[in-house]
N, C-alpha and C. Protein backbone atom coordinates (compact mmCIF):
# COMPACT_ATOMS: atom_id res chain seq x y z
N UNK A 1 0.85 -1.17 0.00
CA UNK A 1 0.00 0.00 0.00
C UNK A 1 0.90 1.23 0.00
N UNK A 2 0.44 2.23 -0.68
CA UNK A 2 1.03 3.46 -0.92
C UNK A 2 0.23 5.01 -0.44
N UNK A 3 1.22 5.15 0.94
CA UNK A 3 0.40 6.12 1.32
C UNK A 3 0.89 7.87 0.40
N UNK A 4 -0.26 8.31 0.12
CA UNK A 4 0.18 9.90 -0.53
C UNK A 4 -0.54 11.31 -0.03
N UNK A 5 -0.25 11.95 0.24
CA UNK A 5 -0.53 13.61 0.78
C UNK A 5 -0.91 14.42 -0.40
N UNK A 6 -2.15 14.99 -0.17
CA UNK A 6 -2.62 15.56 -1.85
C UNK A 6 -3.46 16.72 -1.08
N UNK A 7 -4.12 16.94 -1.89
CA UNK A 7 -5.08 18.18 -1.55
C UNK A 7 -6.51 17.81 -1.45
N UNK A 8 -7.18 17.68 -0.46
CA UNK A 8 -8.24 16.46 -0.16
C UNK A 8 -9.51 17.25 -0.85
N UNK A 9 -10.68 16.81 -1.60
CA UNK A 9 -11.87 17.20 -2.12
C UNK A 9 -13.00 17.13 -1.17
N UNK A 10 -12.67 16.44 0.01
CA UNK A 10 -13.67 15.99 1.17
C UNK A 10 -12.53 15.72 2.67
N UNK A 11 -13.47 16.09 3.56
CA UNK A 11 -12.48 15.62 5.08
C UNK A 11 -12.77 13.92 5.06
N UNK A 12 -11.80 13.30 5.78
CA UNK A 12 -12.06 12.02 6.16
C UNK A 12 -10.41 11.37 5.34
N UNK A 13 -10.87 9.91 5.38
CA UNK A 13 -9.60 9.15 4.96
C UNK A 13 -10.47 8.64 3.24
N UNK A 14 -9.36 8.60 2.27
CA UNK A 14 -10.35 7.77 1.05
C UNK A 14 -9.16 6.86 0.45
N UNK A 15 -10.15 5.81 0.06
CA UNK A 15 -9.30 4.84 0.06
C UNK A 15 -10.26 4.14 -1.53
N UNK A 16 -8.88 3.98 -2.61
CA UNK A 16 -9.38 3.98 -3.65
C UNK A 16 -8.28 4.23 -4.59
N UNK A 17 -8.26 4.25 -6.03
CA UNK A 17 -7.77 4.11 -7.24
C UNK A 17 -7.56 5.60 -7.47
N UNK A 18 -6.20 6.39 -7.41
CA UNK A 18 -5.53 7.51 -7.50
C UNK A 18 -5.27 8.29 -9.10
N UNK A 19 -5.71 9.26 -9.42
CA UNK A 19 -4.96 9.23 -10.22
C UNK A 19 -4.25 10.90 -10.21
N UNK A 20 -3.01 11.02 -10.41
CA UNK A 20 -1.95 12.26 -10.50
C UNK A 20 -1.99 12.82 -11.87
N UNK A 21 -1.71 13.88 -11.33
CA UNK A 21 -2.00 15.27 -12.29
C UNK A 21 -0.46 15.94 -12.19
N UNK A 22 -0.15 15.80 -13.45
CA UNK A 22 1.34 17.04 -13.29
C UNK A 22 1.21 17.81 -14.38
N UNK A 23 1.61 18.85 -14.09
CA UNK A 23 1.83 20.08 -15.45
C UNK A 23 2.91 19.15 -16.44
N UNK A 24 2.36 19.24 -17.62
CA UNK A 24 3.15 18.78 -18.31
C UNK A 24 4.44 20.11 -19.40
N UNK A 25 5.24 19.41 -19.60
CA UNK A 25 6.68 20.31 -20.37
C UNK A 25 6.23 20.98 -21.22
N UNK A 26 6.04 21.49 -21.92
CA UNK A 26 6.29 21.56 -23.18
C UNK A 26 7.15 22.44 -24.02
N UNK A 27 7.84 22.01 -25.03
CA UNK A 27 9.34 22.98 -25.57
C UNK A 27 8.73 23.24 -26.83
N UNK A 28 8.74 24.32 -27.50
CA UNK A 28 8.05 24.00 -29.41
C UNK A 28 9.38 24.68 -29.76
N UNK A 29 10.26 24.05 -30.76
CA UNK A 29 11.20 24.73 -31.42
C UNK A 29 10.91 25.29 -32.64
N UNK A 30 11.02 26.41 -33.08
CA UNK A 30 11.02 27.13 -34.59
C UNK A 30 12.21 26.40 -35.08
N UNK A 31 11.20 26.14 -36.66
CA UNK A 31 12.68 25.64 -37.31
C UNK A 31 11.88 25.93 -38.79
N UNK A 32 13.05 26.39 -40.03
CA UNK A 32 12.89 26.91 -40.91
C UNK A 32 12.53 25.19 -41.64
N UNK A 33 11.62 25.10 -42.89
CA UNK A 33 11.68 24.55 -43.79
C UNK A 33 11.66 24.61 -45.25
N UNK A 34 11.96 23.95 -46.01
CA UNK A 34 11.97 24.15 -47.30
C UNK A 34 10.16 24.10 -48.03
N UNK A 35 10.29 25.13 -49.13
CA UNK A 35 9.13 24.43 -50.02
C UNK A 35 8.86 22.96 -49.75
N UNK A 36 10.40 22.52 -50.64
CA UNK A 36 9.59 21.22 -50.50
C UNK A 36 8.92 20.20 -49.45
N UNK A 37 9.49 20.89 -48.14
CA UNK A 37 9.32 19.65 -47.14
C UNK A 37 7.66 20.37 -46.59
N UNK A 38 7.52 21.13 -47.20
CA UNK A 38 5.71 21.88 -46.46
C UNK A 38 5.05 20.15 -46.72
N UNK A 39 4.50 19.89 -47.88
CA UNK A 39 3.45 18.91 -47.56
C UNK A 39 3.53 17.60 -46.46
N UNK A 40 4.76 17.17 -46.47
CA UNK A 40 5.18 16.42 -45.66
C UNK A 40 5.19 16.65 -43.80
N UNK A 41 5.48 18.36 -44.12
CA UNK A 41 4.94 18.45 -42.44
C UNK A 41 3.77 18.74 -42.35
N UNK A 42 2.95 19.20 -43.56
CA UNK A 42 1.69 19.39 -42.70
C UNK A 42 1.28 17.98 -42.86
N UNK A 43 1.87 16.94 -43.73
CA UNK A 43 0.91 15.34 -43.33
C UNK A 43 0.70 15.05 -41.92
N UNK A 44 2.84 15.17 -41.41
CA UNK A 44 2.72 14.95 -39.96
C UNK A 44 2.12 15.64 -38.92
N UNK A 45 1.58 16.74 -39.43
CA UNK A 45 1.02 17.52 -38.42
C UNK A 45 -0.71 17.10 -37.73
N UNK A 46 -1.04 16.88 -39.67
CA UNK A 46 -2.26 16.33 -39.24
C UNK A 46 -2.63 14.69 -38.97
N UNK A 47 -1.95 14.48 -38.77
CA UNK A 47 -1.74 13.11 -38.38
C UNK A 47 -1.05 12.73 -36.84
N UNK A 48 -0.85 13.73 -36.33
CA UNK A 48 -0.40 13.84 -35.11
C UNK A 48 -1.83 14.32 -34.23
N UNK A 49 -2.52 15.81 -35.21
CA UNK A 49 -3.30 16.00 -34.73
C UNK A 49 -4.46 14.97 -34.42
N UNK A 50 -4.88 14.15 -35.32
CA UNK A 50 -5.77 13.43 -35.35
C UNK A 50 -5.21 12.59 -34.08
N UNK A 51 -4.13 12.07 -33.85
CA UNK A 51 -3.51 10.74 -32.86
C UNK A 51 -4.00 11.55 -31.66
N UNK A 52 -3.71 12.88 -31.52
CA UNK A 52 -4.07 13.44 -29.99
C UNK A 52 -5.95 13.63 -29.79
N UNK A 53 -6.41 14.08 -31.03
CA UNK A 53 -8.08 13.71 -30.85
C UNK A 53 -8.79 12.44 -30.65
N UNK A 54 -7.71 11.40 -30.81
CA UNK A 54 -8.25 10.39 -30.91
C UNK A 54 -8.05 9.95 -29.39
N UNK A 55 -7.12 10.43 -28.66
CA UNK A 55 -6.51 10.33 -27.17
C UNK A 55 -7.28 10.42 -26.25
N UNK A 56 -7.84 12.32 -26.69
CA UNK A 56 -8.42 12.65 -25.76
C UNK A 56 -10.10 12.29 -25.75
N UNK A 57 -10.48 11.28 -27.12
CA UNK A 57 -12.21 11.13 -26.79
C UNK A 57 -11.65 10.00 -25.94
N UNK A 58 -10.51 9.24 -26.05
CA UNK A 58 -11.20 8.20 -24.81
C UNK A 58 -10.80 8.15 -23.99
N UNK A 59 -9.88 9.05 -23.56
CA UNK A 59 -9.96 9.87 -21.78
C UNK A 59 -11.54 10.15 -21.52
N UNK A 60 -11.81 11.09 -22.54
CA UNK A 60 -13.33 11.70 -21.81
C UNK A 60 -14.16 10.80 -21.96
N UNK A 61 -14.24 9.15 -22.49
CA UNK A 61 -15.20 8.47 -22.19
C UNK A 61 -14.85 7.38 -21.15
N UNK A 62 -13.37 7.30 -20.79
CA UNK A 62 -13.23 6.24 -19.94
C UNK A 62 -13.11 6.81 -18.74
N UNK A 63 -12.73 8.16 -18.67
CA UNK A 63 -12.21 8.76 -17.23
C UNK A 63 -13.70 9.79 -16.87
């Protein structure tokens, strides 16, 4: 068992399935590209985008 110190939502003891919250990093670097490489990043872009929409519907349906 793992005891943890948090910021309580109710007085009392709760005892149950945790889940942690941290600010997450984030770094975005500027970086120059060529003509040619545009279509190729925006593929990855939207294809990244889609991977993170697809993330967050099933956070919001499982959590």
């Amino acid at each position: 068992m793992k005891e943890c110190k948090g910021i309580p939502v109710s007085e009392g003891i709760g005892i149950g399935k945790a889940k942690f919250v941290t600010k997450p990093k984030f770094e975005i670097k500027k970086k120059n590209i060529s003509e040619e490489e545009v279509d190729s990043e925006l593929e990855r872009f939207n294809t990244n985008l889609e991977n993170v929409l697809q993330e967050m519907d099933y956070l919001i349906q499982n959590f």
